[in-house]
PDB file of N, CA and C in Angstrom:
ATOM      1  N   UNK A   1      22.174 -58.003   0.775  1.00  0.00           N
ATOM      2  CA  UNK A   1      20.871 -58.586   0.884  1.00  0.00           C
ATOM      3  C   UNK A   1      19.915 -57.574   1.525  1.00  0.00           C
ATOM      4  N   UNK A   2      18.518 -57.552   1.197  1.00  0.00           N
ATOM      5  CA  UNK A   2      17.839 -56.561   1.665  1.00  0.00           C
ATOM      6  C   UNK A   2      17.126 -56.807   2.646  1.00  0.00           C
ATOM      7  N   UNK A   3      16.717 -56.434   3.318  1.00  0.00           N
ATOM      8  CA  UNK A   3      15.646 -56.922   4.483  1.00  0.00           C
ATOM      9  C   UNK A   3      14.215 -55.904   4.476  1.00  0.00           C
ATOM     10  N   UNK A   4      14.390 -55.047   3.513  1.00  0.00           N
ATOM     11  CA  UNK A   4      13.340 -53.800   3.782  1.00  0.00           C
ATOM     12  C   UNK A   4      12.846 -53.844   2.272  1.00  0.00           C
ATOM     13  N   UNK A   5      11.469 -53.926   1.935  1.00  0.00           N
ATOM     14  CA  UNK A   5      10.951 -53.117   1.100  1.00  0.00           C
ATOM     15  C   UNK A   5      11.675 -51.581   0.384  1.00  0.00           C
ATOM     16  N   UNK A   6      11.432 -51.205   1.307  1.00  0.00           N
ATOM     17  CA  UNK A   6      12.463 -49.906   0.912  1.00  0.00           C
ATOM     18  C   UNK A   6      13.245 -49.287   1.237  1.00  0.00           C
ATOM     19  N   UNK A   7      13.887 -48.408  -0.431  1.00  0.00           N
ATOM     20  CA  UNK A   7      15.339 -47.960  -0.698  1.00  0.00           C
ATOM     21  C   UNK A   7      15.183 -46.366  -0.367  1.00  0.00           C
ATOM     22  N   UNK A   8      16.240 -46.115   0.709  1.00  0.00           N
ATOM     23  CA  UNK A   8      16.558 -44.941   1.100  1.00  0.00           C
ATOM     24  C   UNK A   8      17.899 -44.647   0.051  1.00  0.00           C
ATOM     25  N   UNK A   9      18.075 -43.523  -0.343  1.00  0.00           N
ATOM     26  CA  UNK A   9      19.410 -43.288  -0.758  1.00  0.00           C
ATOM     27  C   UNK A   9      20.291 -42.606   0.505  1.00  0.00           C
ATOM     28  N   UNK A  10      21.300 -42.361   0.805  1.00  0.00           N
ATOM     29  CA  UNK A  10      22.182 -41.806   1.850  1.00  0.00           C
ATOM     30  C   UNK A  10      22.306 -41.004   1.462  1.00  0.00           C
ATOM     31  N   UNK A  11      22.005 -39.504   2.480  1.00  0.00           N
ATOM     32  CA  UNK A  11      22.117 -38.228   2.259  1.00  0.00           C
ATOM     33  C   UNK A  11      23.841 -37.709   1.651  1.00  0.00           C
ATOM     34  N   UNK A  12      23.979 -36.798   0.802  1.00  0.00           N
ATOM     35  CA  UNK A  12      25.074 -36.462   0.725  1.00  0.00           C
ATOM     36  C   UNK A  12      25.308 -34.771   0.911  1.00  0.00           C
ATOM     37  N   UNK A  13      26.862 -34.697   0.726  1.00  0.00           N
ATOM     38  CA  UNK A  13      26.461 -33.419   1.730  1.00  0.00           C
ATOM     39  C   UNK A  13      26.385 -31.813   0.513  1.00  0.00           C
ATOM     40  N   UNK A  14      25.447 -31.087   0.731  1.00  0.00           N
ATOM     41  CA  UNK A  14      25.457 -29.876   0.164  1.00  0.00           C
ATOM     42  C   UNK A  14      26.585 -29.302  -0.250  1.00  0.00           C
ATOM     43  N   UNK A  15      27.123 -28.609  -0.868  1.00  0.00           N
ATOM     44  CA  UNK A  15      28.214 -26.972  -0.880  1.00  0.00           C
ATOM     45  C   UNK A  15      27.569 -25.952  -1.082  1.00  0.00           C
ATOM     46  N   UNK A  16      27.790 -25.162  -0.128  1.00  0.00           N
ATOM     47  CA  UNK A  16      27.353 -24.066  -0.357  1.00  0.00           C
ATOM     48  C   UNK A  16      27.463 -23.083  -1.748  1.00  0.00           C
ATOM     49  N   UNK A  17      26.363 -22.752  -2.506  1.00  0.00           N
ATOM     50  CA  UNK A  17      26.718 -21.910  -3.409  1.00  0.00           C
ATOM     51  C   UNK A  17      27.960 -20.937  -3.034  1.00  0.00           C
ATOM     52  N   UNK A  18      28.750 -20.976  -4.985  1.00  0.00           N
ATOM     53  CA  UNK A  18      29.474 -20.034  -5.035  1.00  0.00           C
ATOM     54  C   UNK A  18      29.377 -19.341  -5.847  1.00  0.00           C
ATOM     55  N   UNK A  19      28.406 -18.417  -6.846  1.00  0.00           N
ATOM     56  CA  UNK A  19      28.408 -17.925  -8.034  1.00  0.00           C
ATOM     57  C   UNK A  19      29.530 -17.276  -8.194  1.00  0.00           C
ATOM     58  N   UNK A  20      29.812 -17.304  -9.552  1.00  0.00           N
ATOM     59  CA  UNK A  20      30.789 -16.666 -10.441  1.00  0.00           C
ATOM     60  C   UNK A  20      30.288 -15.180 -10.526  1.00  0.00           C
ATOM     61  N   UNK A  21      28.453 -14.996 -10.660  1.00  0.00           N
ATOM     62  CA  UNK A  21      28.364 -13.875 -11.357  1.00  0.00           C
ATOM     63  C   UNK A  21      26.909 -13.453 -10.372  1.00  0.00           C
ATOM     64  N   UNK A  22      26.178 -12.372  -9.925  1.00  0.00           N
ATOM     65  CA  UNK A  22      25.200 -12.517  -9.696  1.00  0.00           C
ATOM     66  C   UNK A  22      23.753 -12.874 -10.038  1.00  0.00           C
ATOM     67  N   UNK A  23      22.482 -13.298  -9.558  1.00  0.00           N
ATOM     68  CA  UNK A  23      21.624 -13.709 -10.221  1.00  0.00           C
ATOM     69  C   UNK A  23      20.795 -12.502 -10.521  1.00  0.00           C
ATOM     70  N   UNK A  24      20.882 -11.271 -10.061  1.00  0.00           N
ATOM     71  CA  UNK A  24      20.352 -10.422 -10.807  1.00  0.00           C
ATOM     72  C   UNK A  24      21.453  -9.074 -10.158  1.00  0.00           C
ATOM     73  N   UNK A  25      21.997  -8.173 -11.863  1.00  0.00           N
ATOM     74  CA  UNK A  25      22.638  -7.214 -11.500  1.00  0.00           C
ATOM     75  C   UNK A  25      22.034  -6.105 -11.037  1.00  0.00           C
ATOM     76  N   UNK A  26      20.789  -5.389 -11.091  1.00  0.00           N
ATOM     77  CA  UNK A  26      21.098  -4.235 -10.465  1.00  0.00           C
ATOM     78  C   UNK A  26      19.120  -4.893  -9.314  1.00  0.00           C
ATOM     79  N   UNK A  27      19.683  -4.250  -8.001  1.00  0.00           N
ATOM     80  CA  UNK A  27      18.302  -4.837  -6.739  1.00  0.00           C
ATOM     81  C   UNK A  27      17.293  -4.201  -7.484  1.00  0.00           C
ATOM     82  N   UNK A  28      16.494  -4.850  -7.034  1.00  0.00           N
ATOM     83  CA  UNK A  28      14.762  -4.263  -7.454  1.00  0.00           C
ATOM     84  C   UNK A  28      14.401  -3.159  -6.710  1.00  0.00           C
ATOM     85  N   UNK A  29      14.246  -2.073  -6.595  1.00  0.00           N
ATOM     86  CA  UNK A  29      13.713  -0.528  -6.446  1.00  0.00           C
ATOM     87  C   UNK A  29      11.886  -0.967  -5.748  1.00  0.00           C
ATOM     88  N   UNK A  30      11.720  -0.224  -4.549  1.00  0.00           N
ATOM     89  CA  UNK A  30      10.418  -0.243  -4.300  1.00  0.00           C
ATOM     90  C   UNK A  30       9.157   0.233  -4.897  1.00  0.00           C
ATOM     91  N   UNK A  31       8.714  -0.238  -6.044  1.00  0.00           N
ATOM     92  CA  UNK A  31       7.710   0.499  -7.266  1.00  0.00           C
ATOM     93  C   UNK A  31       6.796   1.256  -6.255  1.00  0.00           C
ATOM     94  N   UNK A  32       6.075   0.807  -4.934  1.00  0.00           N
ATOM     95  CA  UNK A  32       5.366   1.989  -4.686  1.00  0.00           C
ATOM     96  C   UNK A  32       6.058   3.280  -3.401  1.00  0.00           C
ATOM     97  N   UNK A  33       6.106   4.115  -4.013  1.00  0.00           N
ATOM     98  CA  UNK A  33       6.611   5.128  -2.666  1.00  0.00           C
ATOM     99  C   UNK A  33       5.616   6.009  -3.134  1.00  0.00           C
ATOM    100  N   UNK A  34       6.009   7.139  -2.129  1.00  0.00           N
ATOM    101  CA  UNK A  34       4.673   7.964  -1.563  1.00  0.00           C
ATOM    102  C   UNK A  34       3.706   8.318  -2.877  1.00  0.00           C
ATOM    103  N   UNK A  35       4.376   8.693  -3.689  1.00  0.00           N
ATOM    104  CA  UNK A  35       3.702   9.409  -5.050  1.00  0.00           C
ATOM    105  C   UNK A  35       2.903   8.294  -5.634  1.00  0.00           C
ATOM    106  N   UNK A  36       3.459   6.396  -5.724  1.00  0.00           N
ATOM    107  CA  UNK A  36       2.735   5.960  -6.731  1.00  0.00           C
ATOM    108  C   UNK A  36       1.459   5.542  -6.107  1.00  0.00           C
ATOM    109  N   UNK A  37       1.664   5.686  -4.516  1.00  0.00           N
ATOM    110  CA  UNK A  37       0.356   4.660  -4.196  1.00  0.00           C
ATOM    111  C   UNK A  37      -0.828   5.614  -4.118  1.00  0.00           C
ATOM    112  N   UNK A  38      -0.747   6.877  -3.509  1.00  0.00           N
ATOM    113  CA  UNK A  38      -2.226   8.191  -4.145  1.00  0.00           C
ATOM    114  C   UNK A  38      -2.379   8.273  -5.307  1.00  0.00           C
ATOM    115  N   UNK A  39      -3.248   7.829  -6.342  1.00  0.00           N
ATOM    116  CA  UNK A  39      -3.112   8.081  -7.521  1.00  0.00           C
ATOM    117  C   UNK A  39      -3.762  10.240  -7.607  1.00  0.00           C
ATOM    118  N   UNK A  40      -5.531  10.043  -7.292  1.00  0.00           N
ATOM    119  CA  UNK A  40      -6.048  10.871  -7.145  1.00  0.00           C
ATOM    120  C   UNK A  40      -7.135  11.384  -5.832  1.00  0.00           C
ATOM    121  N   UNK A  41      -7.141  12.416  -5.594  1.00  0.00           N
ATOM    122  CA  UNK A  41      -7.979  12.972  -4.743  1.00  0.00           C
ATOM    123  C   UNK A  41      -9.438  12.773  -5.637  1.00  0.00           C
ATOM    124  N   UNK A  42     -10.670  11.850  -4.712  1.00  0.00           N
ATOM    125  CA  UNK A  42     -12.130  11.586  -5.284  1.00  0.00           C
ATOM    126  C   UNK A  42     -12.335  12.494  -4.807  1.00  0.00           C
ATOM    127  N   UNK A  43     -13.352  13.561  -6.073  1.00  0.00           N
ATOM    128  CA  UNK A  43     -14.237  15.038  -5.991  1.00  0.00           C
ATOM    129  C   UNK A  43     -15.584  14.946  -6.250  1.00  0.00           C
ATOM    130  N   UNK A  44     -16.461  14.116  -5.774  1.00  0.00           N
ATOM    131  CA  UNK A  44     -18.045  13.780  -5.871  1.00  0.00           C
ATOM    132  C   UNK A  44     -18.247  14.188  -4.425  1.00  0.00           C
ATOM    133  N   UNK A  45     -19.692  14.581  -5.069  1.00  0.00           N
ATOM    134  CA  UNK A  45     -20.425  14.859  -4.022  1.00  0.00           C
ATOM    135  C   UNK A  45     -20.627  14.354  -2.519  1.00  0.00           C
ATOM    136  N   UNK A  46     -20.621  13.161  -3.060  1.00  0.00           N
ATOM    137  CA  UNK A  46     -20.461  12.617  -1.567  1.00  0.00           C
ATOM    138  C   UNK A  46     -18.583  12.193  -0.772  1.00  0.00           C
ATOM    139  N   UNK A  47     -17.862  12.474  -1.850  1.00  0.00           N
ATOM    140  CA  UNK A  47     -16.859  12.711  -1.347  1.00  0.00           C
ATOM    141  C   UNK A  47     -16.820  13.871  -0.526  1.00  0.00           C
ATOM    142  N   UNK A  48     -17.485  14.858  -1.135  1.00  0.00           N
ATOM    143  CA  UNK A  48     -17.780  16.206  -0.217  1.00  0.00           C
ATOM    144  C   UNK A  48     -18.463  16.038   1.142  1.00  0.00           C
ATOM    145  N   UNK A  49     -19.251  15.296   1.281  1.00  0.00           N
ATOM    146  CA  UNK A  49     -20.263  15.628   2.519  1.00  0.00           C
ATOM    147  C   UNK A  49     -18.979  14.600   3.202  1.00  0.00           C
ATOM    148  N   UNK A  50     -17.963  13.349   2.991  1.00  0.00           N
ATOM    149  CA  UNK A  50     -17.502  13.254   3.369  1.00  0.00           C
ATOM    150  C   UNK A  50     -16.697  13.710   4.544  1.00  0.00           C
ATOM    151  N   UNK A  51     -16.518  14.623   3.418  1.00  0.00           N
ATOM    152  CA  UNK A  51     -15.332  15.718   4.234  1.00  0.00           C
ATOM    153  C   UNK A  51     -15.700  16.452   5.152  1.00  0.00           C
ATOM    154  N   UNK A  52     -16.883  17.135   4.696  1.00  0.00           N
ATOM    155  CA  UNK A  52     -17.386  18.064   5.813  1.00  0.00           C
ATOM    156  C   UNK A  52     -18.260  17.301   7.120  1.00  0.00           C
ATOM    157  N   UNK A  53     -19.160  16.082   6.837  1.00  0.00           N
ATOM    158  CA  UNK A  53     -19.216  15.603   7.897  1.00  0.00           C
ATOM    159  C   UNK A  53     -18.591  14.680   8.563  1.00  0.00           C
ATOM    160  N   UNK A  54     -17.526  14.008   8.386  1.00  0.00           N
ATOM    161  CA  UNK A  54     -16.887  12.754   9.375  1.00  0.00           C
ATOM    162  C   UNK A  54     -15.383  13.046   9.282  1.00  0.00           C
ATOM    163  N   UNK A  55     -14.607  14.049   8.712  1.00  0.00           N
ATOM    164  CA  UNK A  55     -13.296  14.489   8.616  1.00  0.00           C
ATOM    165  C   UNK A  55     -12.565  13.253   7.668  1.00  0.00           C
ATOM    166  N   UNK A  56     -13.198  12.867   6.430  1.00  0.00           N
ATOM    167  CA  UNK A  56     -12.628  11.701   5.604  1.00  0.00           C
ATOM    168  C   UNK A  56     -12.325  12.601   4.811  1.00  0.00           C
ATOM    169  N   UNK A  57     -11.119  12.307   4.283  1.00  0.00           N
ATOM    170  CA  UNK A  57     -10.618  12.247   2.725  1.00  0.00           C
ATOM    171  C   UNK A  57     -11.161  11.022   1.962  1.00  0.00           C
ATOM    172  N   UNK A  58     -11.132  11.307   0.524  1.00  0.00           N
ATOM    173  CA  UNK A  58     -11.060   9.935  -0.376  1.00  0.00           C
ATOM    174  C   UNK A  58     -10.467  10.200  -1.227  1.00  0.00           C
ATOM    175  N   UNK A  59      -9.476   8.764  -1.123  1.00  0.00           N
ATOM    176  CA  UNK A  59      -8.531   8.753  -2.640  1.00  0.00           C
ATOM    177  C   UNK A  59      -8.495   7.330  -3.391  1.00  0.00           C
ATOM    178  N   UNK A  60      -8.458   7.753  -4.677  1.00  0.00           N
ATOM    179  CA  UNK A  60      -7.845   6.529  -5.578  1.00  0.00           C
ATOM    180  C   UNK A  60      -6.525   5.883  -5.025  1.00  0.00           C
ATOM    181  N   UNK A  61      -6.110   5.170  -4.984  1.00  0.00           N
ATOM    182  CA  UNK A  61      -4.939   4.918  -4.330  1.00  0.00           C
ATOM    183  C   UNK A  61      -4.804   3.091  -5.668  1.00  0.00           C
ATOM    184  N   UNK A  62      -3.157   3.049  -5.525  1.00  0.00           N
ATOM    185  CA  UNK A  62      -3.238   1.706  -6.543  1.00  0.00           C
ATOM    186  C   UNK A  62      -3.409   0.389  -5.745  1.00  0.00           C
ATOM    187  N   UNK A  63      -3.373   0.115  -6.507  1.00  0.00           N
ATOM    188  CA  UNK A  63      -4.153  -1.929  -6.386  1.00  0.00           C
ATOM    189  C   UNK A  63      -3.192  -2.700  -5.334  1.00  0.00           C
ATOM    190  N   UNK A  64      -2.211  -2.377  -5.466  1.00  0.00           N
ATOM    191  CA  UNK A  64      -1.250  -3.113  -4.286  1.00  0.00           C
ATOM    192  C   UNK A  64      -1.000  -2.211  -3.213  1.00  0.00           C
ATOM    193  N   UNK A  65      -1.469  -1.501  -3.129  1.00  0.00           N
ATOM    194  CA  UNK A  65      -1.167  -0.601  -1.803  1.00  0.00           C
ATOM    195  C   UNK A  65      -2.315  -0.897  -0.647  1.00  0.00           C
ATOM    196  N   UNK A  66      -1.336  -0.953   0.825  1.00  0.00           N
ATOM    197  CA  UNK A  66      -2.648  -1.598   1.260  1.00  0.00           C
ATOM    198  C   UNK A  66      -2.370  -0.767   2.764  1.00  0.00           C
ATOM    199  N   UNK A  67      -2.769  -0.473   3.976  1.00  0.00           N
ATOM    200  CA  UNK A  67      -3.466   0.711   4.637  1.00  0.00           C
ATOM    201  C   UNK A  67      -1.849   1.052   5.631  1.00  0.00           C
ATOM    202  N   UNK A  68      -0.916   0.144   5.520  1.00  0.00           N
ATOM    203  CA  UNK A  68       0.449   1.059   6.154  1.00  0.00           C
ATOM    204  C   UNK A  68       1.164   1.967   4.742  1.00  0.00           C
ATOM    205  N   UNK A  69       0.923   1.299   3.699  1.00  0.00           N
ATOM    206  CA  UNK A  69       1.830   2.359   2.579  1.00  0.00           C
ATOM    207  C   UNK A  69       0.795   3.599   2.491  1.00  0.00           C
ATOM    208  N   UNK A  70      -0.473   3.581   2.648  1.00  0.00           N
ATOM    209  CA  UNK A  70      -1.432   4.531   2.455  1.00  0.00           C
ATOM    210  C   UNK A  70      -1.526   6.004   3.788  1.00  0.00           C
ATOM    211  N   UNK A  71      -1.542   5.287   4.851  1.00  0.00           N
ATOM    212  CA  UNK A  71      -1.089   6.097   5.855  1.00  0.00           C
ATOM    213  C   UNK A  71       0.191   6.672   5.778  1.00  0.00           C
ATOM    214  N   UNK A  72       1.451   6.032   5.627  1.00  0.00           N
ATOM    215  CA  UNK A  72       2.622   6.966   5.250  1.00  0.00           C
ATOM    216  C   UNK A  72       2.320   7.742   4.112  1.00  0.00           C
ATOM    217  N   UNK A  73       2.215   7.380   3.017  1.00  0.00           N
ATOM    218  CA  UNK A  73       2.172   8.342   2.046  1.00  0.00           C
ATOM    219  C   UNK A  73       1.038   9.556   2.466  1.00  0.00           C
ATOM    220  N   UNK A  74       0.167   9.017   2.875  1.00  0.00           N
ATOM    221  CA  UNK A  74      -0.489  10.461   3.157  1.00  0.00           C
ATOM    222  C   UNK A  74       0.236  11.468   4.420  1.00  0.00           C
ATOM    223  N   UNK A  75       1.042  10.950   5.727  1.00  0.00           N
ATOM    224  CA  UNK A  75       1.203  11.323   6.535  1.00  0.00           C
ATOM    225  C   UNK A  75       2.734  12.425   5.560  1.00  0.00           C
ATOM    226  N   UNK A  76       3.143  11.857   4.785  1.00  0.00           N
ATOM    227  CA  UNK A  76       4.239  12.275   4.045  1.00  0.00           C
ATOM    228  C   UNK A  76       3.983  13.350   2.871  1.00  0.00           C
ATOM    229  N   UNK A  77       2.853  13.081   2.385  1.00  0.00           N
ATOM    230  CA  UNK A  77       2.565  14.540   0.911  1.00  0.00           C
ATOM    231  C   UNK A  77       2.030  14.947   2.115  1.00  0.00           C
ATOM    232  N   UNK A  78       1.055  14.990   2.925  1.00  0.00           N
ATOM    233  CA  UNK A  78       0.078  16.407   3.500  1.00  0.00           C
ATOM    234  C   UNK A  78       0.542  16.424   5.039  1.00  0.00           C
ATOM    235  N   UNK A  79       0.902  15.732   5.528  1.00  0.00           N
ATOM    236  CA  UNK A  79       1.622  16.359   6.769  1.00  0.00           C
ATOM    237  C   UNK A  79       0.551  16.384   7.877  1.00  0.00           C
ATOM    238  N   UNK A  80      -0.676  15.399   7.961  1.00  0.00           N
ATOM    239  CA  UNK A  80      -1.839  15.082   8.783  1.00  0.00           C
ATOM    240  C   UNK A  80      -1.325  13.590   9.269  1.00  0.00           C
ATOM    241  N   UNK A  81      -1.838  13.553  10.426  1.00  0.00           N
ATOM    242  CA  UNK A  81      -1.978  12.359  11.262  1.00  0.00           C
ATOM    243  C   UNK A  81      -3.572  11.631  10.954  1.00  0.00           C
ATOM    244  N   UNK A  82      -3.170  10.224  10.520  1.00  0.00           N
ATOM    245  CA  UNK A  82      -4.692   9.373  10.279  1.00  0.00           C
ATOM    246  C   UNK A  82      -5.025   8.976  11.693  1.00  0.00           C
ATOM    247  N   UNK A  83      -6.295   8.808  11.774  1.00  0.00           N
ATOM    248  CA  UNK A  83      -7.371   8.305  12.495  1.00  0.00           C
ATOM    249  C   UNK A  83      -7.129   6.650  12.338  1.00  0.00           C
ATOM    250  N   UNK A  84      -8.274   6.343  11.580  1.00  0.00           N
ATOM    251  CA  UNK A  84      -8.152   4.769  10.209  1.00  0.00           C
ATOM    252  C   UNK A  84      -8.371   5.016   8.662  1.00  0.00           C
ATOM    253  N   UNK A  85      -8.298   4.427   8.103  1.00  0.00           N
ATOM    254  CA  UNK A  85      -8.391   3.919   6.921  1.00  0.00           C
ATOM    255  C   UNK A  85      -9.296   2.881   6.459  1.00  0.00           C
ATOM    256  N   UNK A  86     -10.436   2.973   6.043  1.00  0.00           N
ATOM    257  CA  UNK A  86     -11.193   1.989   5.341  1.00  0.00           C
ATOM    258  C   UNK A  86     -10.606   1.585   4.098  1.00  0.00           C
ATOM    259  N   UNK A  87     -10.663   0.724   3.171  1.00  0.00           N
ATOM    260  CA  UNK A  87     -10.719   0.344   1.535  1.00  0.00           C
ATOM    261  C   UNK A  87     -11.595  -0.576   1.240  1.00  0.00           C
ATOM    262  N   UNK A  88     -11.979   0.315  -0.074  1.00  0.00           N
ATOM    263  CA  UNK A  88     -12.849  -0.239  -0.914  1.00  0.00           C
ATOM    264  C   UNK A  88     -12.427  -1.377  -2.493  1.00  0.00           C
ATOM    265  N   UNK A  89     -12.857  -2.172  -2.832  1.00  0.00           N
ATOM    266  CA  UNK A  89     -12.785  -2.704  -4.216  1.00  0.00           C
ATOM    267  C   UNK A  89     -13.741  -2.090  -4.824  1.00  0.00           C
ATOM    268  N   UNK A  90     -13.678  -1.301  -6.280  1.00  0.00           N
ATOM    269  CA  UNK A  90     -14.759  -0.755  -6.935  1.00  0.00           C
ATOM    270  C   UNK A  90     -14.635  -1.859  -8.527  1.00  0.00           C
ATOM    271  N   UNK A  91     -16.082  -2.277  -8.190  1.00  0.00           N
ATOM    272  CA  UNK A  91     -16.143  -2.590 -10.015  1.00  0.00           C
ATOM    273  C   UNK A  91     -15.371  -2.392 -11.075  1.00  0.00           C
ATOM    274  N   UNK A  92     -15.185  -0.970 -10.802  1.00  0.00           N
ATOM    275  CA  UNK A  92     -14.201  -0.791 -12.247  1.00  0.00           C
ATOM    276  C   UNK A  92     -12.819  -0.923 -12.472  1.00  0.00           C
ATOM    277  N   UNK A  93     -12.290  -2.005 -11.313  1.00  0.00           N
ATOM    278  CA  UNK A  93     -10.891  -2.330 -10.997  1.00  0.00           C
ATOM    279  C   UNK A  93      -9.628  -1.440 -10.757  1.00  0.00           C
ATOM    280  N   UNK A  94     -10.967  -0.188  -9.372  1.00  0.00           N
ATOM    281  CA  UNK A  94      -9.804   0.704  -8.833  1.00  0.00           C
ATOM    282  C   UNK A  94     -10.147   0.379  -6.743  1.00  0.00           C
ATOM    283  N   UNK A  95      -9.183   0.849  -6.516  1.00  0.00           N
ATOM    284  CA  UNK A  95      -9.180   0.875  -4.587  1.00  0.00           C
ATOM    285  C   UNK A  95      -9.268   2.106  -4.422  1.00  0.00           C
ATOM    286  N   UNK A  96     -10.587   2.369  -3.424  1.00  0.00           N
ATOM    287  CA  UNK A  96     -10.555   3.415  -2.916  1.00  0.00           C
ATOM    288  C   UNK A  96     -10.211   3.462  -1.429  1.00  0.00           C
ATOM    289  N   UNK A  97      -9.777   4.925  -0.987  1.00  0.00           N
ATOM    290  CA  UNK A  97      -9.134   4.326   0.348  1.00  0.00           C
ATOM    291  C   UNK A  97     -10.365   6.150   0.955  1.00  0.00           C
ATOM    292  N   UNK A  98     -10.942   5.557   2.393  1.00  0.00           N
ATOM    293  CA  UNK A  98     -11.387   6.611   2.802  1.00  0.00           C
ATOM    294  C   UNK A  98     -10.642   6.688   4.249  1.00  0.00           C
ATOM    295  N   UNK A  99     -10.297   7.793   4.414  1.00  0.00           N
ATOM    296  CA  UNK A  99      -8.827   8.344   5.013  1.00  0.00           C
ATOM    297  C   UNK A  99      -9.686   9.365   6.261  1.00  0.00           C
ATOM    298  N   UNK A 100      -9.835   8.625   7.421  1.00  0.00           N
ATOM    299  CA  UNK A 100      -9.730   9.854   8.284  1.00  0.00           C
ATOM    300  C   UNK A 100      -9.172  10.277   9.018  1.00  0.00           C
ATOM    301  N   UNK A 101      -9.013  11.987   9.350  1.00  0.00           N
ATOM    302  CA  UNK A 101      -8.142  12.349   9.865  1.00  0.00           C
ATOM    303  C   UNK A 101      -8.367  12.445  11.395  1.00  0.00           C
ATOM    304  N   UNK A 102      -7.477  12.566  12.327  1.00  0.00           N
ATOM    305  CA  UNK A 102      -7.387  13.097  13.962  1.00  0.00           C
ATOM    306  C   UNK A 102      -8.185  14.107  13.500  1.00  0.00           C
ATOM    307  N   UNK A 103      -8.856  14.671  15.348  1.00  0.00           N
ATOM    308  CA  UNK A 103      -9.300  15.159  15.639  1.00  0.00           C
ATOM    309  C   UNK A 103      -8.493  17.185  15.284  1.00  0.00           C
ATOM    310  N   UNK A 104      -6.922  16.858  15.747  1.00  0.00           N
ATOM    311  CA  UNK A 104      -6.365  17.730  15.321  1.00  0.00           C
ATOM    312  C   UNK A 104      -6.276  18.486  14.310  1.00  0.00           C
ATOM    313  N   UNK A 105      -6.322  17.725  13.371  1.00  0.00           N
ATOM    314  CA  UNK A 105      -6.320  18.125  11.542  1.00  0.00           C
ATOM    315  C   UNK A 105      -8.045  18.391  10.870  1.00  0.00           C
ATOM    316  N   UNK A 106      -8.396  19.078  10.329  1.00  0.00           N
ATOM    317  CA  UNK A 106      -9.496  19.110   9.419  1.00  0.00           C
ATOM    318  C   UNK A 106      -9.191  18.692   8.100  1.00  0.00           C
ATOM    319  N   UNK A 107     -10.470  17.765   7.500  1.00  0.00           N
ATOM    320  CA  UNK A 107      -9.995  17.357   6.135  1.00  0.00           C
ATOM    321  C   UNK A 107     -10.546  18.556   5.546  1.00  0.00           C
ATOM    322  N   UNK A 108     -11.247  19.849   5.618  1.00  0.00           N
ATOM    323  CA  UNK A 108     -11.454  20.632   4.947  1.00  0.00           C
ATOM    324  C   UNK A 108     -10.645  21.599   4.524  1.00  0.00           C
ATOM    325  N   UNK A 109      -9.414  22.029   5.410  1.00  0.00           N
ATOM    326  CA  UNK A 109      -8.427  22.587   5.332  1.00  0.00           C
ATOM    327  C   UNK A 109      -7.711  21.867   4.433  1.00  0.00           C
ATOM    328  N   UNK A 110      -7.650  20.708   4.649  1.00  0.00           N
ATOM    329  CA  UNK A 110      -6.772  19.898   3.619  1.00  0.00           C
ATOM    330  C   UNK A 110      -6.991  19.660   2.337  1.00  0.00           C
ATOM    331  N   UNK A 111      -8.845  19.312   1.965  1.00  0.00           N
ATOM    332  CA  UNK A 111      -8.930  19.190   0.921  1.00  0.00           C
ATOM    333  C   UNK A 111      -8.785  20.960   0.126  1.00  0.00           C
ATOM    334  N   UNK A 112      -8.537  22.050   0.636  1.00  0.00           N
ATOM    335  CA  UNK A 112      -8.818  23.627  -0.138  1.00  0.00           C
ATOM    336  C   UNK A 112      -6.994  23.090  -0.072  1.00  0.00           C
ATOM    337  N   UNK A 113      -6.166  22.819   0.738  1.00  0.00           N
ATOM    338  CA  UNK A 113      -4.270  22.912   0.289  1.00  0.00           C
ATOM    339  C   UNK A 113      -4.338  22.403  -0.624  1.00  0.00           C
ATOM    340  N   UNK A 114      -5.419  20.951  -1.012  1.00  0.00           N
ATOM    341  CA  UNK A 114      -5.002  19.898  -2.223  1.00  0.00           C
ATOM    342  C   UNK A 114      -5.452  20.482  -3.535  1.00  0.00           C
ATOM    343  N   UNK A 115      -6.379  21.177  -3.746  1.00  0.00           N
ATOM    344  CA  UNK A 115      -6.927  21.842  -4.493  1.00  0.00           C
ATOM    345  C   UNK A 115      -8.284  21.142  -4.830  1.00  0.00           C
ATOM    346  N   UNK A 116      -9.316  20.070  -3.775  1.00  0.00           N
ATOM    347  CA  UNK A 116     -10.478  19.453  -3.880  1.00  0.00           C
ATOM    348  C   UNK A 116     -11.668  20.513  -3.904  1.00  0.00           C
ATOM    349  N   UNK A 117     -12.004  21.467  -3.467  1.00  0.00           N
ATOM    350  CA  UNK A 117     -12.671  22.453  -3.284  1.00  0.00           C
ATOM    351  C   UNK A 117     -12.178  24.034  -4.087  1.00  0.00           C
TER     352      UNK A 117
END
């Protein structure tokens, strides 16, 4: 006989999965490391005065990369210590990342190693 409006069912108890086989054979690989997330070094003009006045780099960098993969990868191809990192969304559905360096490092030295100048 019921006394309640409502029907609970009684919990029953789980087993822990046991697959036979795995749900995926080989792990997923980290798509961005140092190389994919710089795409290119930006060479405009005002990328230039950049450089020479506030010690910024600018790079294309890809769409999912966001300012800790950007700092390693740069700290990793060029061997400079960052300051900060700004990013940009550009219209034409690229990220730009403007990269400055410590006081220690010059981005002008850096951009003549990269081949920007």
């Amino acid at each position: 006989m019921r006394t309640s409006v409502h029907f609970n069912t009684p919990k029953t108890s789980q087993s822990p999965r046991n697959p036979k086989y795995p749900s995926k054979l080989i792990p997923t690989r980290n798509k961005l490391d140092s190389y994919n997330v710089i795409k290119y070094p930006v060479t405009t003009e005002s990328a230039m005065k950049k450089i020479e006045d506030s010690n910024t780099l600018v790079f294309i960098v890809n769409r999912q990369a966001n300012k800790n993969h950007i700092e390693s990868s740069v700290k990793k191809l060029y061997n400079v210590s960052v300051a900060t990192i700004n990013l940009t969304n550009s219209p034409g559905g690229d990220k730009k990342a403007y990269v400055r360096l410590t006081e220690e490092h010059d981005a002008l030295d850096v951009a003549n190693k990269i081949g920007i100048i």
